[in-house]
PDB file of N, CA and C in Angstrom:
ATOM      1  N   UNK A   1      22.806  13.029  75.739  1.00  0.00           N
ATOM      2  CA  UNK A   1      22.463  11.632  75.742  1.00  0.00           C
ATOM      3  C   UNK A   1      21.562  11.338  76.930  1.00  0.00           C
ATOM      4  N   UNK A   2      20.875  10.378  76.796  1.00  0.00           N
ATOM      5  CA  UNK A   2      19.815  10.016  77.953  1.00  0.00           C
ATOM      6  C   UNK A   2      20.767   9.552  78.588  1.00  0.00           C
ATOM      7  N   UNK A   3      20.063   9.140  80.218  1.00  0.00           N
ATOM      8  CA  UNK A   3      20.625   8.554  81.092  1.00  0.00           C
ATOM      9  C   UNK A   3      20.924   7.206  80.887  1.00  0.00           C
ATOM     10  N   UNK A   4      21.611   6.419  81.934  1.00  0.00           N
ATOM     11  CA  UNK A   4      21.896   5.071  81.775  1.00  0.00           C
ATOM     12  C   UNK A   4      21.124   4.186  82.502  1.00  0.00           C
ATOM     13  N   UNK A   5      19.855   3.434  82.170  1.00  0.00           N
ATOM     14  CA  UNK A   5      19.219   2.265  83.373  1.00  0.00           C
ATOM     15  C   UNK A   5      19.525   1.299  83.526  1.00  0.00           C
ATOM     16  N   UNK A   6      19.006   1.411  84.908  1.00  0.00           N
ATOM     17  CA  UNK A   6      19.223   0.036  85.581  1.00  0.00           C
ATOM     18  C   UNK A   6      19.309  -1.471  84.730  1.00  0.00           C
ATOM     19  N   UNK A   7      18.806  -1.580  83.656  1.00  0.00           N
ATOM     20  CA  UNK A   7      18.496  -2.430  83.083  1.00  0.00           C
ATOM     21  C   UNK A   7      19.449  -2.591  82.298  1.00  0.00           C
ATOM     22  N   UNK A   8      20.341  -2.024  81.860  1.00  0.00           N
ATOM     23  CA  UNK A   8      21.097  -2.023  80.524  1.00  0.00           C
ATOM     24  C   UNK A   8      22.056  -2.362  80.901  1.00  0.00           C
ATOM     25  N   UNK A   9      22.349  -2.664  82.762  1.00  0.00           N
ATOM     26  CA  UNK A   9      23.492  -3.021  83.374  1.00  0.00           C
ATOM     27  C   UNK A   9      23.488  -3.905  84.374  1.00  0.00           C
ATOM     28  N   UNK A  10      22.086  -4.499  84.319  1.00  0.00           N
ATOM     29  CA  UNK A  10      21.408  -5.210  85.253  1.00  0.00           C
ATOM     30  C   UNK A  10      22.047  -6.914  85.655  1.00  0.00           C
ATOM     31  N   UNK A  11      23.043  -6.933  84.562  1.00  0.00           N
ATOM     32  CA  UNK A  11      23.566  -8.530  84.717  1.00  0.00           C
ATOM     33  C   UNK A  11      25.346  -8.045  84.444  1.00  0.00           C
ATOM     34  N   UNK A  12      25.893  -8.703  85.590  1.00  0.00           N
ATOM     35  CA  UNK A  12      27.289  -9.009  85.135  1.00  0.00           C
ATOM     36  C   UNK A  12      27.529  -9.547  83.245  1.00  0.00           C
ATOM     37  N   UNK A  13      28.466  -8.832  83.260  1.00  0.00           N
ATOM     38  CA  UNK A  13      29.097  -8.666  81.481  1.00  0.00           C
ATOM     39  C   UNK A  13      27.955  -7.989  80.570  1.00  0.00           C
ATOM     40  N   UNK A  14      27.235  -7.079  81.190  1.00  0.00           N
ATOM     41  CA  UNK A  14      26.451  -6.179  80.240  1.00  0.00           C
ATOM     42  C   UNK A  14      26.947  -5.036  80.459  1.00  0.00           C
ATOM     43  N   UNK A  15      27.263  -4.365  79.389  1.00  0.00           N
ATOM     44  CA  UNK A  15      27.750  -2.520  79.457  1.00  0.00           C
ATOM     45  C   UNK A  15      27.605  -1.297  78.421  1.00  0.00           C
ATOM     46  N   UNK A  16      27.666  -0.416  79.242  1.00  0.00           N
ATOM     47  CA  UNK A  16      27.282   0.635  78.040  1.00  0.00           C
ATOM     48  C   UNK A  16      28.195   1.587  77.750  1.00  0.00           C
ATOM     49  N   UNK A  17      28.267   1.410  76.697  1.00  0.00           N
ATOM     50  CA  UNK A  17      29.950   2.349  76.072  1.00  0.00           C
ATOM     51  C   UNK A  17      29.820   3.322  75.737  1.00  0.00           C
ATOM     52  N   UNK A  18      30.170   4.426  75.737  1.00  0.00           N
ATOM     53  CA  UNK A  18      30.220   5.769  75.158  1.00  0.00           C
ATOM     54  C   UNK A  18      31.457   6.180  74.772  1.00  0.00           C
ATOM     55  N   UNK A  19      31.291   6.583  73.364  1.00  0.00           N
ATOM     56  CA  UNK A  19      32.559   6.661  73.196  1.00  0.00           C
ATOM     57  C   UNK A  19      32.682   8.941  72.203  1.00  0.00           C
ATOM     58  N   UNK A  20      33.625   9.274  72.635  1.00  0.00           N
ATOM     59  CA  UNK A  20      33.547  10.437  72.240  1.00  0.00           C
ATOM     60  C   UNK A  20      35.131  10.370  70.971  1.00  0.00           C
ATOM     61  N   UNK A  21      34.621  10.811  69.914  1.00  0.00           N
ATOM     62  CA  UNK A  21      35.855  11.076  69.166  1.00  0.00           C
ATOM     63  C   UNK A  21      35.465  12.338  68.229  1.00  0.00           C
ATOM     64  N   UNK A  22      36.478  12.895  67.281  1.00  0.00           N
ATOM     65  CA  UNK A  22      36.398  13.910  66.562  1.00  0.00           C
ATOM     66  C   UNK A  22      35.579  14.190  65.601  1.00  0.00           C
ATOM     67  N   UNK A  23      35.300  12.725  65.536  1.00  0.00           N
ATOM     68  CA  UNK A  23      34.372  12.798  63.857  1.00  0.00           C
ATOM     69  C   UNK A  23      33.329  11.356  63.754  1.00  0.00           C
ATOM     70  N   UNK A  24      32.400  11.311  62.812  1.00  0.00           N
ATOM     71  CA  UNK A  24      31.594  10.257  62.778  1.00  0.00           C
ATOM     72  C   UNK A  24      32.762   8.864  62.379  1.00  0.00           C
ATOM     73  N   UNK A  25      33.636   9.099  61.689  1.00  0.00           N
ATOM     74  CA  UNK A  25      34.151   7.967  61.187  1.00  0.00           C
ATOM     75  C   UNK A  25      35.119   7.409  62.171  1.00  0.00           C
ATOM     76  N   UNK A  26      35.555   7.854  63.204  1.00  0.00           N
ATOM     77  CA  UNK A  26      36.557   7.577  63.939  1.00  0.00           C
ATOM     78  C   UNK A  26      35.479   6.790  65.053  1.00  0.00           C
ATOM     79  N   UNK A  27      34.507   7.580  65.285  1.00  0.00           N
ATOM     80  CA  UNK A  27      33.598   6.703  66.739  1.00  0.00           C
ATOM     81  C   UNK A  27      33.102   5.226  65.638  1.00  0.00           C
ATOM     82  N   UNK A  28      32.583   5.249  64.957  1.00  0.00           N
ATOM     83  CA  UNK A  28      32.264   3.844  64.369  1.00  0.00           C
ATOM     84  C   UNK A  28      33.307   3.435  64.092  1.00  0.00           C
ATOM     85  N   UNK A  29      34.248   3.206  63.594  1.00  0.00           N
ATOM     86  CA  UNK A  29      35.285   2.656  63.672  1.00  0.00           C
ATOM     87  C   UNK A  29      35.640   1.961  65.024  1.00  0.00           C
ATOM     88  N   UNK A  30      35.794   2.551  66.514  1.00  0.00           N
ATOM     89  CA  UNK A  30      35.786   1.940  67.471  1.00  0.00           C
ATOM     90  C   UNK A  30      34.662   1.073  67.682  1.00  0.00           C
ATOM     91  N   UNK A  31      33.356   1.660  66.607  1.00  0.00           N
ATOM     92  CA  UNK A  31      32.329   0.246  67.468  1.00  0.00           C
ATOM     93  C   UNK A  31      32.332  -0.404  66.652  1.00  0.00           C
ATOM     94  N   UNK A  32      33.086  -0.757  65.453  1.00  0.00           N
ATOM     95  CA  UNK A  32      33.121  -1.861  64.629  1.00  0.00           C
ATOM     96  C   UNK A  32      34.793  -2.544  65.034  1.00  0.00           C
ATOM     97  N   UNK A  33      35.453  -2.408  66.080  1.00  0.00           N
ATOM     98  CA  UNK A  33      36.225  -2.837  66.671  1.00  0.00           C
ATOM     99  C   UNK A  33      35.848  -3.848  67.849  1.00  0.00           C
ATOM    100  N   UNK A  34      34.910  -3.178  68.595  1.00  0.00           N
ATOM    101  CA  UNK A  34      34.686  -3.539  69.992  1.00  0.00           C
ATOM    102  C   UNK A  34      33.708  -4.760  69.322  1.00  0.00           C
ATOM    103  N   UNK A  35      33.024  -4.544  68.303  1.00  0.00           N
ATOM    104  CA  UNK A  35      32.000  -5.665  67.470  1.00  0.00           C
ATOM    105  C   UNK A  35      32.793  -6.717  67.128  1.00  0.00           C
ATOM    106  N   UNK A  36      33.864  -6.730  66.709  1.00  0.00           N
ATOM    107  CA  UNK A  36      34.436  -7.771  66.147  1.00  0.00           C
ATOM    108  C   UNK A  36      35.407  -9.100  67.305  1.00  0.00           C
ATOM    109  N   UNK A  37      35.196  -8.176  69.067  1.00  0.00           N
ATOM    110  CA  UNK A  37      35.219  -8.903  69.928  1.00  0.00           C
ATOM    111  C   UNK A  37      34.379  -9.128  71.039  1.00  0.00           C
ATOM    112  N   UNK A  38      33.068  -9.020  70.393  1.00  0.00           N
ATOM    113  CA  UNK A  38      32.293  -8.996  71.683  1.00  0.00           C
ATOM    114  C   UNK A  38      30.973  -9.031  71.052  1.00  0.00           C
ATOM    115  N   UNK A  39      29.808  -9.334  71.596  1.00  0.00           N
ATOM    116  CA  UNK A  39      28.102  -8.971  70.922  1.00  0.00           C
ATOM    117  C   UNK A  39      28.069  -7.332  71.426  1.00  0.00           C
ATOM    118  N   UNK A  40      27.308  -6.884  70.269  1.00  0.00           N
ATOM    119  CA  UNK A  40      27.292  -5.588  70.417  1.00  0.00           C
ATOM    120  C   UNK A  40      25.472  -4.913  69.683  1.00  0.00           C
ATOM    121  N   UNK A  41      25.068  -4.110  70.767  1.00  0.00           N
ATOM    122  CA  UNK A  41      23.864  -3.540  69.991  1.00  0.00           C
ATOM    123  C   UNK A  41      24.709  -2.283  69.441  1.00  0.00           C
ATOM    124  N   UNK A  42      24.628  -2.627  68.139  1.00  0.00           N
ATOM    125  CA  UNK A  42      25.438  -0.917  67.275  1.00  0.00           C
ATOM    126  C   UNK A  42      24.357  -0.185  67.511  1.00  0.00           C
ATOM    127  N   UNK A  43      25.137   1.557  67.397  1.00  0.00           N
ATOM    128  CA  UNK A  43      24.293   2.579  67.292  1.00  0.00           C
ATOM    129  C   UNK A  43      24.648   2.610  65.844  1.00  0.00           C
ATOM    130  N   UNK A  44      23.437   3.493  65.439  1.00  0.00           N
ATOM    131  CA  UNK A  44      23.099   3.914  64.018  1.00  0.00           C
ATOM    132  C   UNK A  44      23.807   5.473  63.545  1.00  0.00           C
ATOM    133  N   UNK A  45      23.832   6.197  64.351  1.00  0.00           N
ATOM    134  CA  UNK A  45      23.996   7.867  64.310  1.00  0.00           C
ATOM    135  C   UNK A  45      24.597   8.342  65.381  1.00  0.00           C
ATOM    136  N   UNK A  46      25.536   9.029  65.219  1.00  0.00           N
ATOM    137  CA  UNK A  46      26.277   9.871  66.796  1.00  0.00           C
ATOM    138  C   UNK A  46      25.285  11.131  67.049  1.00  0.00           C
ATOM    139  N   UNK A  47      26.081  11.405  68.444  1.00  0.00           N
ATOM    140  CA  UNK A  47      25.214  12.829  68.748  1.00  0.00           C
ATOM    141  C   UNK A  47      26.131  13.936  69.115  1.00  0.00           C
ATOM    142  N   UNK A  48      25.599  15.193  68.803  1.00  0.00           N
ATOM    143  CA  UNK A  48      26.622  16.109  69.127  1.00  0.00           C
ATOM    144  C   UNK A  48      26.092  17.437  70.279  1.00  0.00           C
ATOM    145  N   UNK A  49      26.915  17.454  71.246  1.00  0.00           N
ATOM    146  CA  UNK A  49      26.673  18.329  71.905  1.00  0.00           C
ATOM    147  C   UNK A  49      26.649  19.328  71.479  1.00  0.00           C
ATOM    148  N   UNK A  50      25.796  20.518  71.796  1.00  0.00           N
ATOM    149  CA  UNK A  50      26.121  22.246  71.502  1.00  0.00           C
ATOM    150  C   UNK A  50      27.248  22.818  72.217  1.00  0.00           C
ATOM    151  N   UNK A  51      28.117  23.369  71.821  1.00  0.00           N
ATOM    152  CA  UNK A  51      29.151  23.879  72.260  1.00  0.00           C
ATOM    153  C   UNK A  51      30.100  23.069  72.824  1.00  0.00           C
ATOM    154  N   UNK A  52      30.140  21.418  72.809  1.00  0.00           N
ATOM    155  CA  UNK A  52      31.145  20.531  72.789  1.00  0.00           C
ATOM    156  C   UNK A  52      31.521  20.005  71.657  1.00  0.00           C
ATOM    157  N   UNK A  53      33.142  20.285  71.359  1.00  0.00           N
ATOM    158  CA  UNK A  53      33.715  19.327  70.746  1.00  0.00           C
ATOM    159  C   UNK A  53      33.843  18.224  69.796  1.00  0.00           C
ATOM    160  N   UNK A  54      33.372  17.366  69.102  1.00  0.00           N
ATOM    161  CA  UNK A  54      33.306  16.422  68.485  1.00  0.00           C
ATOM    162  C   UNK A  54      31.947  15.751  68.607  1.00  0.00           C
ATOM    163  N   UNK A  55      32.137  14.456  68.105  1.00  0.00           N
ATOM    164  CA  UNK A  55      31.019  13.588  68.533  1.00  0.00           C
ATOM    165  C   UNK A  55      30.094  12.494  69.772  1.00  0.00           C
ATOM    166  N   UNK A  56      29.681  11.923  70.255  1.00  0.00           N
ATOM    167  CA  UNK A  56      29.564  10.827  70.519  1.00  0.00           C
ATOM    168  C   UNK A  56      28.446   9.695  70.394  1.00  0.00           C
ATOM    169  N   UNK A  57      28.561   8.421  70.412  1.00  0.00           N
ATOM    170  CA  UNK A  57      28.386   7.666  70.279  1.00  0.00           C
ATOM    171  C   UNK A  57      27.883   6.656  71.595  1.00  0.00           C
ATOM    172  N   UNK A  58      26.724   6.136  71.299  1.00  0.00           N
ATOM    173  CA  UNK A  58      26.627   5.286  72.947  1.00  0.00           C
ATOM    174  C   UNK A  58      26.165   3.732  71.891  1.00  0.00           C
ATOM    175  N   UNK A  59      26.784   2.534  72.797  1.00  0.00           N
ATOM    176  CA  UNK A  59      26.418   1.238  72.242  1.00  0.00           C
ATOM    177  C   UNK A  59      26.671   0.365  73.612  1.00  0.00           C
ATOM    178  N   UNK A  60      25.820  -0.889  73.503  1.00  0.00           N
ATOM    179  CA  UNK A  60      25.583  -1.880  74.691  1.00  0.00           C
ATOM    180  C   UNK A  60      26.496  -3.404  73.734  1.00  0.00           C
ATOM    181  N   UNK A  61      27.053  -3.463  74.690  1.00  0.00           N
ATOM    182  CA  UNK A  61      27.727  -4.470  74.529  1.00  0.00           C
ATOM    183  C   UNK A  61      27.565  -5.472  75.997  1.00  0.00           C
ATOM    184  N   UNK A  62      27.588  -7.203  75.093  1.00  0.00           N
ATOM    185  CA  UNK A  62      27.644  -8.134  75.734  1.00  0.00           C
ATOM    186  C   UNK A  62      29.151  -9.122  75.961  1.00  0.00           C
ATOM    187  N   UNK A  63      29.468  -9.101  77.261  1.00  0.00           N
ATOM    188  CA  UNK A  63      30.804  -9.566  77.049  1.00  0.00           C
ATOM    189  C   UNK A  63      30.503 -11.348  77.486  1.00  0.00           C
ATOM    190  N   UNK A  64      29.145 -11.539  77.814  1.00  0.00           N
ATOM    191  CA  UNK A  64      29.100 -13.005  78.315  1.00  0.00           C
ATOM    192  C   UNK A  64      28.848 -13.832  76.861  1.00  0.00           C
ATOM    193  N   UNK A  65      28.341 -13.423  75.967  1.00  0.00           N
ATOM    194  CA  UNK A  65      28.844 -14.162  74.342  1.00  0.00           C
ATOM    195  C   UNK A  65      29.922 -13.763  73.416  1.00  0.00           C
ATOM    196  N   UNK A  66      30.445 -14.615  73.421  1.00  0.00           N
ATOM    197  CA  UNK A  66      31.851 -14.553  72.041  1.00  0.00           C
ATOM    198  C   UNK A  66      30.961 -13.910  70.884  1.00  0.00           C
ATOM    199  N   UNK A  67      31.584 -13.119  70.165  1.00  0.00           N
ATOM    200  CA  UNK A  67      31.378 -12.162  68.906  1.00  0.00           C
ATOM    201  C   UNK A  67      31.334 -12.910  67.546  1.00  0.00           C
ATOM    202  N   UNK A  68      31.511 -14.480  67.336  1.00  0.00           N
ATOM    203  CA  UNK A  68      31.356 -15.436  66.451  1.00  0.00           C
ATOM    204  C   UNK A  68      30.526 -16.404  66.736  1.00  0.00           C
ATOM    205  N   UNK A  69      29.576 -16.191  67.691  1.00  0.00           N
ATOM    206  CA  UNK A  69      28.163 -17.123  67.964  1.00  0.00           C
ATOM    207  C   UNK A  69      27.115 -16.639  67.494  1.00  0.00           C
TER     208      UNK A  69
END
């Protein structure tokens, strides 16, 4: 995964999630969780390391707007 910039964290209640699980359906599943309380830029596709483990997943989430605005 690329690095993380300055920018993507540049304001209080902006963050960037990474999330590692076993399989494609289990990491979206958490970001259609974290979506349903928070603004969220979804990722489209996980990524998989060579010779690691499972999947992961990176998404930016906004915690300064409610997830029903």
């Amino acid at each position: 995964m690329r690095q993380i910039s300055d920018a993507q964290v540049a304001v209080p209640g902006l963050a960037v999630v990474e999330v590692a699980a076993a399989d494609d359906e289990t990491a979206f599943a958490v970001q259609e969780l974290l979506g349903a309380r928070c603004v969220i830029a979804p990722a489209d596709r996980t990524t998989r390391e060579p010779g690691e483990p499972g999947v992961r997943l990176r998404l930016f989430l906004d915690l300064r707007e409610d997830a029903d605005t």
